[in-house]
N, C-alpha and C. Protein backbone atom coordinates (compact mmCIF):
# COMPACT_ATOMS: atom_id res chain seq x y z
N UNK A 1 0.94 -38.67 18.77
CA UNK A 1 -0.13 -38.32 17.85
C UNK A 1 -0.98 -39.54 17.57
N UNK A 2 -2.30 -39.65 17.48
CA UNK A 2 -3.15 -40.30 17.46
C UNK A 2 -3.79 -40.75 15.97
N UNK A 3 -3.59 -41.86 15.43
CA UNK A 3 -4.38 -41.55 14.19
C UNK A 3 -5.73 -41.41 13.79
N UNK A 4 -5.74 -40.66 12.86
CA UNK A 4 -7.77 -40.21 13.40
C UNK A 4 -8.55 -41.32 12.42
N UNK A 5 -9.07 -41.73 12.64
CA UNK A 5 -10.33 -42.93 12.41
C UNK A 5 -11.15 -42.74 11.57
N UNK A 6 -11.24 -42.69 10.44
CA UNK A 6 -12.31 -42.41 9.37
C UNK A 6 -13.31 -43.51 8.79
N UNK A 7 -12.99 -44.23 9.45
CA UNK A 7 -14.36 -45.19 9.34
C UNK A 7 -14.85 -46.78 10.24
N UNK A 8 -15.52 -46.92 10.76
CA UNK A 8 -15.55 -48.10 11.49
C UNK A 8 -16.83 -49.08 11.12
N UNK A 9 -16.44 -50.05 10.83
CA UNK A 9 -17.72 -51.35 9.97
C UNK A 9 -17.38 -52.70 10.82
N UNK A 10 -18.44 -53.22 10.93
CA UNK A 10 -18.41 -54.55 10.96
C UNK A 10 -19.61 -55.57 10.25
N UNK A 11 -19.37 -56.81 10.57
CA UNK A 11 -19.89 -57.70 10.01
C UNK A 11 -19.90 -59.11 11.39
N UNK A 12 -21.11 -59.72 10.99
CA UNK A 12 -20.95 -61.10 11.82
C UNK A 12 -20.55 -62.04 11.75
N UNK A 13 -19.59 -62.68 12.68
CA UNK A 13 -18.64 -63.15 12.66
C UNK A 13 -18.41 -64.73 11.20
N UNK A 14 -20.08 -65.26 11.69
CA UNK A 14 -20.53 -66.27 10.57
C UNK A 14 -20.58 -65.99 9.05
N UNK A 15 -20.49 -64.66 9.08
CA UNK A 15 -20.74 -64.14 7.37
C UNK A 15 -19.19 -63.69 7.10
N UNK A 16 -17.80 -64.33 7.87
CA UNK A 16 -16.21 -64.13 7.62
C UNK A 16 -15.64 -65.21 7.49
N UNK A 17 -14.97 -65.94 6.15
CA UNK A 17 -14.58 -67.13 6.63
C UNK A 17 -13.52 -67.39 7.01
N UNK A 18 -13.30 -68.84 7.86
CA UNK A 18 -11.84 -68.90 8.93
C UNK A 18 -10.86 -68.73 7.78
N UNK A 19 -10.07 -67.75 8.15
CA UNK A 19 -8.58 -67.56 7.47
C UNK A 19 -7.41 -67.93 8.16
N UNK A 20 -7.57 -68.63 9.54
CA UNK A 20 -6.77 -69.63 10.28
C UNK A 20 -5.97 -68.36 11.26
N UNK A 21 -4.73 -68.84 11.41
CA UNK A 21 -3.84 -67.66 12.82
C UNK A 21 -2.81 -67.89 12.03
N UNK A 22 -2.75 -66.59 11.53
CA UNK A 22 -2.04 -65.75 10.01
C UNK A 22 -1.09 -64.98 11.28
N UNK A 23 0.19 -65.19 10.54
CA UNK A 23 1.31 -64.13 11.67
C UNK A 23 1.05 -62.47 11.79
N UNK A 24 1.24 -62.13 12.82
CA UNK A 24 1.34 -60.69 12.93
C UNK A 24 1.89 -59.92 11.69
N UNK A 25 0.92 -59.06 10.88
CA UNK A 25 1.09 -58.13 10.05
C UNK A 25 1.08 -58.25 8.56
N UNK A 26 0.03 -59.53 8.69
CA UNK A 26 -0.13 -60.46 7.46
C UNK A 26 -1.52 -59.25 6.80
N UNK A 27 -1.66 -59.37 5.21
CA UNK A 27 -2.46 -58.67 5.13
C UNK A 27 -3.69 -59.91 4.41
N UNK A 28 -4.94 -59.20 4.67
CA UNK A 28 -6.29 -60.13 4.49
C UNK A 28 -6.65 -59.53 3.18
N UNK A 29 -7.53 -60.32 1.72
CA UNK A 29 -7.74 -59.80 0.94
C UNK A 29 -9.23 -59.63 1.54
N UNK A 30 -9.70 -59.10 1.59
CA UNK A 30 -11.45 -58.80 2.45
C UNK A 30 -12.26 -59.39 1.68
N UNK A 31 -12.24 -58.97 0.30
CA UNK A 31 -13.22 -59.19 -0.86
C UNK A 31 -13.19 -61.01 -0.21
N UNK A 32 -12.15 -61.82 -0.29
CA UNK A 32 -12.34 -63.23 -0.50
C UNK A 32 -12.26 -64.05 0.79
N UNK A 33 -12.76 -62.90 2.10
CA UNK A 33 -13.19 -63.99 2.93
C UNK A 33 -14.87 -63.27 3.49
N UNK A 34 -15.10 -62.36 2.91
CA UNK A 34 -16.40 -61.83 3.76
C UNK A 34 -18.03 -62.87 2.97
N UNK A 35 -18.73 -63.36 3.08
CA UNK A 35 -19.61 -63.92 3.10
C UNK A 35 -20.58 -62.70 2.70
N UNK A 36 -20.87 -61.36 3.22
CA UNK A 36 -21.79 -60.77 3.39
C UNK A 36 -21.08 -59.16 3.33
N UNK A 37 -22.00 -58.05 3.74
CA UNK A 37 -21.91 -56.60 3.58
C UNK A 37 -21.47 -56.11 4.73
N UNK A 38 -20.62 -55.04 5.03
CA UNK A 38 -20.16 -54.84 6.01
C UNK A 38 -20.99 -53.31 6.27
N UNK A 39 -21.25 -53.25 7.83
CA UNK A 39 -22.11 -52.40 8.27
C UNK A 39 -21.40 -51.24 8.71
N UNK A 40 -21.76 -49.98 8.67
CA UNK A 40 -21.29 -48.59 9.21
C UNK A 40 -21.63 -48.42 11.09
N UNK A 41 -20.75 -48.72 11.76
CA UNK A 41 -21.12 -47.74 12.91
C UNK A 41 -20.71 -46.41 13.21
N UNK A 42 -22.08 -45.57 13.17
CA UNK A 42 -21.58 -44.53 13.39
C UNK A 42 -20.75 -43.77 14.33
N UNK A 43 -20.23 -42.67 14.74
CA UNK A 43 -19.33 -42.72 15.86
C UNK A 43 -18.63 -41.18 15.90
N UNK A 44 -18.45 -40.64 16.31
CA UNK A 44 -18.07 -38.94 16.06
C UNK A 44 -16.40 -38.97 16.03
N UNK A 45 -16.06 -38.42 14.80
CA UNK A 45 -14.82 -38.73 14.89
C UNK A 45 -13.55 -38.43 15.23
N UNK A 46 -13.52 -37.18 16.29
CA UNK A 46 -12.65 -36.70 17.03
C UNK A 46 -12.52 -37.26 17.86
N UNK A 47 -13.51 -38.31 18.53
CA UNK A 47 -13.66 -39.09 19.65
C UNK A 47 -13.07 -40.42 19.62
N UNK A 48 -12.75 -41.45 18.61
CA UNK A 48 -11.85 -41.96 18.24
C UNK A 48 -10.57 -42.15 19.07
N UNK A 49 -9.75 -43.37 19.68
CA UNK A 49 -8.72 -43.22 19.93
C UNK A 49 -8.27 -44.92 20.04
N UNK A 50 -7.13 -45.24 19.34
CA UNK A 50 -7.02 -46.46 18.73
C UNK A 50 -5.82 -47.14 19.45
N UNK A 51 -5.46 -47.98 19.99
CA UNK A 51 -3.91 -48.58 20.74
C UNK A 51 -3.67 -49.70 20.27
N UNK A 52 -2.83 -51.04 19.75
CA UNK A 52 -2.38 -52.09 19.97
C UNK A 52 -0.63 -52.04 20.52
N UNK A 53 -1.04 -53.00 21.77
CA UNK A 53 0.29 -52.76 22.30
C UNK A 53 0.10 -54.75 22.49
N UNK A 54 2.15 -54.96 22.05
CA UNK A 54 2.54 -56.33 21.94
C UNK A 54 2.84 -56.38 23.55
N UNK A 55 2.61 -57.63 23.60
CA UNK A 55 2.89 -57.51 24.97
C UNK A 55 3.83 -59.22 25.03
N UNK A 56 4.50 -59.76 26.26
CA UNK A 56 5.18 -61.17 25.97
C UNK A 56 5.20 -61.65 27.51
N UNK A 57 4.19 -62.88 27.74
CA UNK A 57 4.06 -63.86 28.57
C UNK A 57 4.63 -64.88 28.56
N UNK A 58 4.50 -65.76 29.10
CA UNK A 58 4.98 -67.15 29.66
C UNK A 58 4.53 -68.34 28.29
N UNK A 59 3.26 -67.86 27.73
CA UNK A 59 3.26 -68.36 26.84
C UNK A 59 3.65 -67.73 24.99
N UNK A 60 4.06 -66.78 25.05
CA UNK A 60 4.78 -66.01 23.58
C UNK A 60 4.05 -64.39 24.09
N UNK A 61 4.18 -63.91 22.61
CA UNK A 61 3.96 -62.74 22.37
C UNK A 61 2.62 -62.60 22.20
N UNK A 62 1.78 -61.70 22.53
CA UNK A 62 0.47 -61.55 22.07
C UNK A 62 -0.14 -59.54 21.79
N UNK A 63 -1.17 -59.95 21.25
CA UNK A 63 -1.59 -58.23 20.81
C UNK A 63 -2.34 -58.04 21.91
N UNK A 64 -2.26 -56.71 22.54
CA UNK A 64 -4.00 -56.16 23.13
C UNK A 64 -3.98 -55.04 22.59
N UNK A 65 -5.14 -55.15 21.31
CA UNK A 65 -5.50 -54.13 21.08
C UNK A 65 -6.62 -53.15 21.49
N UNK A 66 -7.36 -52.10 21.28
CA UNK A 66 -8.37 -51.46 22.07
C UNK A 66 -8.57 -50.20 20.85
N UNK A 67 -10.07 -49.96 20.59
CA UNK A 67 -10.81 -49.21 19.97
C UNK A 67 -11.46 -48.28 20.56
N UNK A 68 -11.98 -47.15 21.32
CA UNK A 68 -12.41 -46.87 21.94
C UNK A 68 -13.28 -44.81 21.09
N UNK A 69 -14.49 -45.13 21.56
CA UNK A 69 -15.01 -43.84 20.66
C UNK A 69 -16.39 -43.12 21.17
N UNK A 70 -16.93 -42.31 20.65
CA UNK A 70 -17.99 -42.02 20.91
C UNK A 70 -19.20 -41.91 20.35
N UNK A 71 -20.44 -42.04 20.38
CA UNK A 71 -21.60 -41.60 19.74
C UNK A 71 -22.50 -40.72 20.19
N UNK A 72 -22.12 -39.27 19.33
CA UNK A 72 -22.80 -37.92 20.50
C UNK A 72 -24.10 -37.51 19.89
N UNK A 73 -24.33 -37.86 18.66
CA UNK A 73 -25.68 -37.95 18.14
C UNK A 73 -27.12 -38.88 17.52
N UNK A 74 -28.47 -38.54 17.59
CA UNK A 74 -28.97 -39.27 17.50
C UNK A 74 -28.91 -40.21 18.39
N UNK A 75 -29.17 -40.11 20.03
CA UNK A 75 -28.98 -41.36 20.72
C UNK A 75 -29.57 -42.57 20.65
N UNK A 76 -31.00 -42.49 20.82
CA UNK A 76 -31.48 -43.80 20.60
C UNK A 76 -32.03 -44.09 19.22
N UNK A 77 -31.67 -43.40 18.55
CA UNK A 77 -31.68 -44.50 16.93
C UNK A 77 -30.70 -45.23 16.98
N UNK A 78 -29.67 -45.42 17.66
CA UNK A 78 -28.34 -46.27 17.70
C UNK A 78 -28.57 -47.24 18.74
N UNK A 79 -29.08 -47.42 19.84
CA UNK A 79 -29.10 -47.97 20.77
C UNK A 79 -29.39 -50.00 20.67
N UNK A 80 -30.10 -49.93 19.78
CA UNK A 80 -30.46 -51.20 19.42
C UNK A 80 -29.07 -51.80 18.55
N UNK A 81 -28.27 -51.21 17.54
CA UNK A 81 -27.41 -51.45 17.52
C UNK A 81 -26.04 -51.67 17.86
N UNK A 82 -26.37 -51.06 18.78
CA UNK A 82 -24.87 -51.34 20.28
C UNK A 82 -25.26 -52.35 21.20
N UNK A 83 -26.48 -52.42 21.58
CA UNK A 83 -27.37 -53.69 22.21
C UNK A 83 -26.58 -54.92 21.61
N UNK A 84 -26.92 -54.89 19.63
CA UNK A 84 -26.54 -56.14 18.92
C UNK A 84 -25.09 -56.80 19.02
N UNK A 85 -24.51 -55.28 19.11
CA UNK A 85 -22.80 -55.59 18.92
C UNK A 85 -22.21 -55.72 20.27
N UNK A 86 -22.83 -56.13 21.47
CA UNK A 86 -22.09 -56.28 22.51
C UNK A 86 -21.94 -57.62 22.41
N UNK A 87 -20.77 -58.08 23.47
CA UNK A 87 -20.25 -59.21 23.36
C UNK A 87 -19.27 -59.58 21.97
N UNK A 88 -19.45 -60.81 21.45
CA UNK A 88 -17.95 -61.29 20.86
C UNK A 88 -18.76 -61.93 20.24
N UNK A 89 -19.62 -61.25 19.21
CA UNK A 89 -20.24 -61.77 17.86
C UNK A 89 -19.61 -61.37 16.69
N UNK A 90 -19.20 -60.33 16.30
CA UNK A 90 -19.28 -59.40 15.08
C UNK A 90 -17.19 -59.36 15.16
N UNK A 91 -16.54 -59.18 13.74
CA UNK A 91 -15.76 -58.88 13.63
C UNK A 91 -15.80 -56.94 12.73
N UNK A 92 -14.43 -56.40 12.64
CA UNK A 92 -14.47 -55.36 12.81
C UNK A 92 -13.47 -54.46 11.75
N UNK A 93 -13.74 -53.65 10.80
CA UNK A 93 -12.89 -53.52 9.88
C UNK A 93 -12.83 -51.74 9.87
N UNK A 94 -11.32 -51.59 10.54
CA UNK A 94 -11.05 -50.11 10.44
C UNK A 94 -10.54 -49.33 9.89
N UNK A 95 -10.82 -48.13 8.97
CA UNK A 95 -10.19 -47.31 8.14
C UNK A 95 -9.67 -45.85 8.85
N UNK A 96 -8.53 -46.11 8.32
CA UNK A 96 -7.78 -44.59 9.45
C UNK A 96 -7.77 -43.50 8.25
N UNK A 97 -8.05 -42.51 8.46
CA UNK A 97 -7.92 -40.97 7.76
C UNK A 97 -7.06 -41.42 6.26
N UNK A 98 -5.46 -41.70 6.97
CA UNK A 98 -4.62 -42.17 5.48
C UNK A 98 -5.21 -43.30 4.85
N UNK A 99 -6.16 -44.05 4.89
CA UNK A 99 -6.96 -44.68 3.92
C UNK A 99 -6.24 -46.50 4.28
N UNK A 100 -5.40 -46.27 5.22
CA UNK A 100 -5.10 -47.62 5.60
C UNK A 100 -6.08 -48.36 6.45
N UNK A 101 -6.21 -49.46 6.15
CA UNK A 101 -7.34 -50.60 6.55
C UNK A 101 -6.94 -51.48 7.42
N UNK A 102 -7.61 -51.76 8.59
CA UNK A 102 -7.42 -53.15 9.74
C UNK A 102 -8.54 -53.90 9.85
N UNK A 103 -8.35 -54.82 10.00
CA UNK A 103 -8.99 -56.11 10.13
C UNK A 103 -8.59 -56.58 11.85
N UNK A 104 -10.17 -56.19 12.46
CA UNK A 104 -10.06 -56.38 13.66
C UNK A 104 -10.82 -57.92 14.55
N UNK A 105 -9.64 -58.72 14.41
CA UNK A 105 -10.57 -60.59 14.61
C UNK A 105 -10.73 -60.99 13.92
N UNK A 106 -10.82 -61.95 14.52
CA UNK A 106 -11.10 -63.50 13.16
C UNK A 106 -12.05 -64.38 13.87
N UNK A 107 -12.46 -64.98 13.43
CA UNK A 107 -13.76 -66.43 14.20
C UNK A 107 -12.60 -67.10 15.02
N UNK A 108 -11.65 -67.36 14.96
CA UNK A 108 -10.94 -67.74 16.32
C UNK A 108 -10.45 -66.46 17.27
N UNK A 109 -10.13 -65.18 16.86
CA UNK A 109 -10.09 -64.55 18.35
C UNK A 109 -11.14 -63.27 17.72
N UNK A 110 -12.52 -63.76 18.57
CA UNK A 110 -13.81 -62.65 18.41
C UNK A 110 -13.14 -61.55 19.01
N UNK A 111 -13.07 -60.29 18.42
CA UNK A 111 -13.08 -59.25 19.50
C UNK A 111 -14.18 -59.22 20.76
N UNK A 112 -14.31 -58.02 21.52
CA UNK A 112 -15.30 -57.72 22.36
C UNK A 112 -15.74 -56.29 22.28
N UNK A 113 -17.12 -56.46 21.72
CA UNK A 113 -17.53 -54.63 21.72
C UNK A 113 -18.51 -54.38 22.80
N UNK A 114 -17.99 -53.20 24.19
CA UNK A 114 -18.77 -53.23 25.14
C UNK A 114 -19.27 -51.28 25.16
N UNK A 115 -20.18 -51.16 25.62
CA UNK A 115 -20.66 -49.63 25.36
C UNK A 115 -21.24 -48.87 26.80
N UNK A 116 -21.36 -48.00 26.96
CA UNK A 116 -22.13 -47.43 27.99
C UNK A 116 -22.76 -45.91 27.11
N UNK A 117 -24.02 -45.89 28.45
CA UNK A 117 -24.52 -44.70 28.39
C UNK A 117 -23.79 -43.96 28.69
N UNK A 118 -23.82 -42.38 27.78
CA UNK A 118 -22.87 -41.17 28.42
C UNK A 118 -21.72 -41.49 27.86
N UNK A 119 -20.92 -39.79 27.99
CA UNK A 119 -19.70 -39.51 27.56
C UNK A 119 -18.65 -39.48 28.99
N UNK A 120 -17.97 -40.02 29.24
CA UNK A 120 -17.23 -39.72 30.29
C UNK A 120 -16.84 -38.28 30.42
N UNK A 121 -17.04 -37.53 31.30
CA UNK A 121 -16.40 -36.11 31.47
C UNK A 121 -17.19 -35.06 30.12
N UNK A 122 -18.42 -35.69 29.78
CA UNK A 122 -18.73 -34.69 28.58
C UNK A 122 -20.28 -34.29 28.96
N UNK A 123 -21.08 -36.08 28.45
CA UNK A 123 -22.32 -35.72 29.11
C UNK A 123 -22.84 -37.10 29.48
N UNK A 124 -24.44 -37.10 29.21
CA UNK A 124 -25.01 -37.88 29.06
C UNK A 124 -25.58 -38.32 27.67
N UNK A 125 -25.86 -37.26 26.64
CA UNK A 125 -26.20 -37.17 25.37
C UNK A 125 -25.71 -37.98 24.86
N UNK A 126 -25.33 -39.44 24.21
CA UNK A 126 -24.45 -40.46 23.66
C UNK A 126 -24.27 -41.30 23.89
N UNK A 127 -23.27 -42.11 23.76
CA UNK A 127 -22.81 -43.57 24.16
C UNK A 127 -21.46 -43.18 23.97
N UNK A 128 -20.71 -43.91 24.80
CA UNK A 128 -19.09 -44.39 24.38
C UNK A 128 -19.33 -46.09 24.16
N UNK A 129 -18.27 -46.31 23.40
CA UNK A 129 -18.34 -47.58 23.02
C UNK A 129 -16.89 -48.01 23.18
N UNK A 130 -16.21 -49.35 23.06
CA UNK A 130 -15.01 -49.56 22.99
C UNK A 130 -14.98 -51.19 22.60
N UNK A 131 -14.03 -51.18 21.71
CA UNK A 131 -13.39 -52.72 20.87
C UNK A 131 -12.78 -53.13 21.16
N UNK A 132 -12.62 -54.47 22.05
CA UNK A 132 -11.09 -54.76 22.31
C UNK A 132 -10.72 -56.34 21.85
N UNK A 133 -9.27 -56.18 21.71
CA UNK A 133 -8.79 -57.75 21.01
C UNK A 133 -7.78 -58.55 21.60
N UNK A 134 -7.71 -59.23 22.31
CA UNK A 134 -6.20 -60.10 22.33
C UNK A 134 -6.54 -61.31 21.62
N UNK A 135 -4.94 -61.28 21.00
CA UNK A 135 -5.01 -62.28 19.99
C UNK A 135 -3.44 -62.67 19.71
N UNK A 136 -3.13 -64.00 18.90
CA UNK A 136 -1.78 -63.88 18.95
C UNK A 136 -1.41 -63.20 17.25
N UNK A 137 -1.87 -62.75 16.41
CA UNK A 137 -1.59 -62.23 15.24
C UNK A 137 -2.06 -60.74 15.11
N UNK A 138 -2.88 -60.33 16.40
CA UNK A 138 -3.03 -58.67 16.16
C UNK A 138 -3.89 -58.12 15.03
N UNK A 139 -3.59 -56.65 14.74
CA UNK A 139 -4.75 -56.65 13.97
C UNK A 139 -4.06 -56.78 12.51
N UNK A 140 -4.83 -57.37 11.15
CA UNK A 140 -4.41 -57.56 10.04
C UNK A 140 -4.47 -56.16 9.04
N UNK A 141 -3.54 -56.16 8.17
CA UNK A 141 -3.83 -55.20 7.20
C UNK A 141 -5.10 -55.45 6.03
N UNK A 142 -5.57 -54.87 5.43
CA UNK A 142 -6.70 -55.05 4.47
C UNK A 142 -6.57 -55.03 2.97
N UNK A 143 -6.73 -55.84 2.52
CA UNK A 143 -6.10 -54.76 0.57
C UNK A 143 -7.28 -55.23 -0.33
């Protein structure tokens, strides 16, 4: 079962301040490191589908996590803002249905938000988008 995604925001990375490499499953108070307002991306929310899997190399344990979703309306009023958020500028703050909060990156491990035209297997009408993180502390809780 998948948990369903009820909200996805970010902010740039310069407006978060360094909270250093906090251990896996540490929680972030948000209010006292954000600099600035955190932005809504929109995103349809059945389309949603969320993974972090631990994984253990040669050098320790590490997260890869992955965000992955869709945007089936309004196409190009959004477009300029998926333009902004590509690459490993912006960090990423996710709210799941049960009202629990993640904190996706930190100014030392930027996520990466990459997008395409079209729905895979649906249409062309949209964008898919997708978040991804490796990091050695994963994603943080929020309070």
């Amino acid at each position: 079962m998948k948990p369903g995604v009820k909200l996805i925001q970010y902010i740039h990375a310069s407006q978060v301040e360094d909270y250093g490499n906090l251990p896996a499953g540490s929680t972030v108070n948000l209010a006292s490191v954000l600099n600035g307002n955190l932005q809504t991306l929109p995103f349809t929310q059945d389309s949603a589908d969320i993974n972090e899997q631990w994984h253990y190399d040669n050098n320790g344990r590490y997260s890869d996590f992955s965000l992955s979703a869709a945007l089936r309306t309004d196409k190009e009023s959004h477009r300029k803002t998926l333009q902004a958020l590509a690459g490993k500028k912006y960090i990423f703050v996710v709210t799941l249905v049960s009202g629990t909060r993640y904190l996706i990156g930190s100014r030392e491990y930027l996520p990466t938000f990459t997008y395409s035209d079209g729905i895979s297997g649906i249409s062309s009408n949209g964008f898919s988008f997708k978040i991804s993180l490796k990091s050695l502390h994963g994603v943080l809780l929020v309070s």
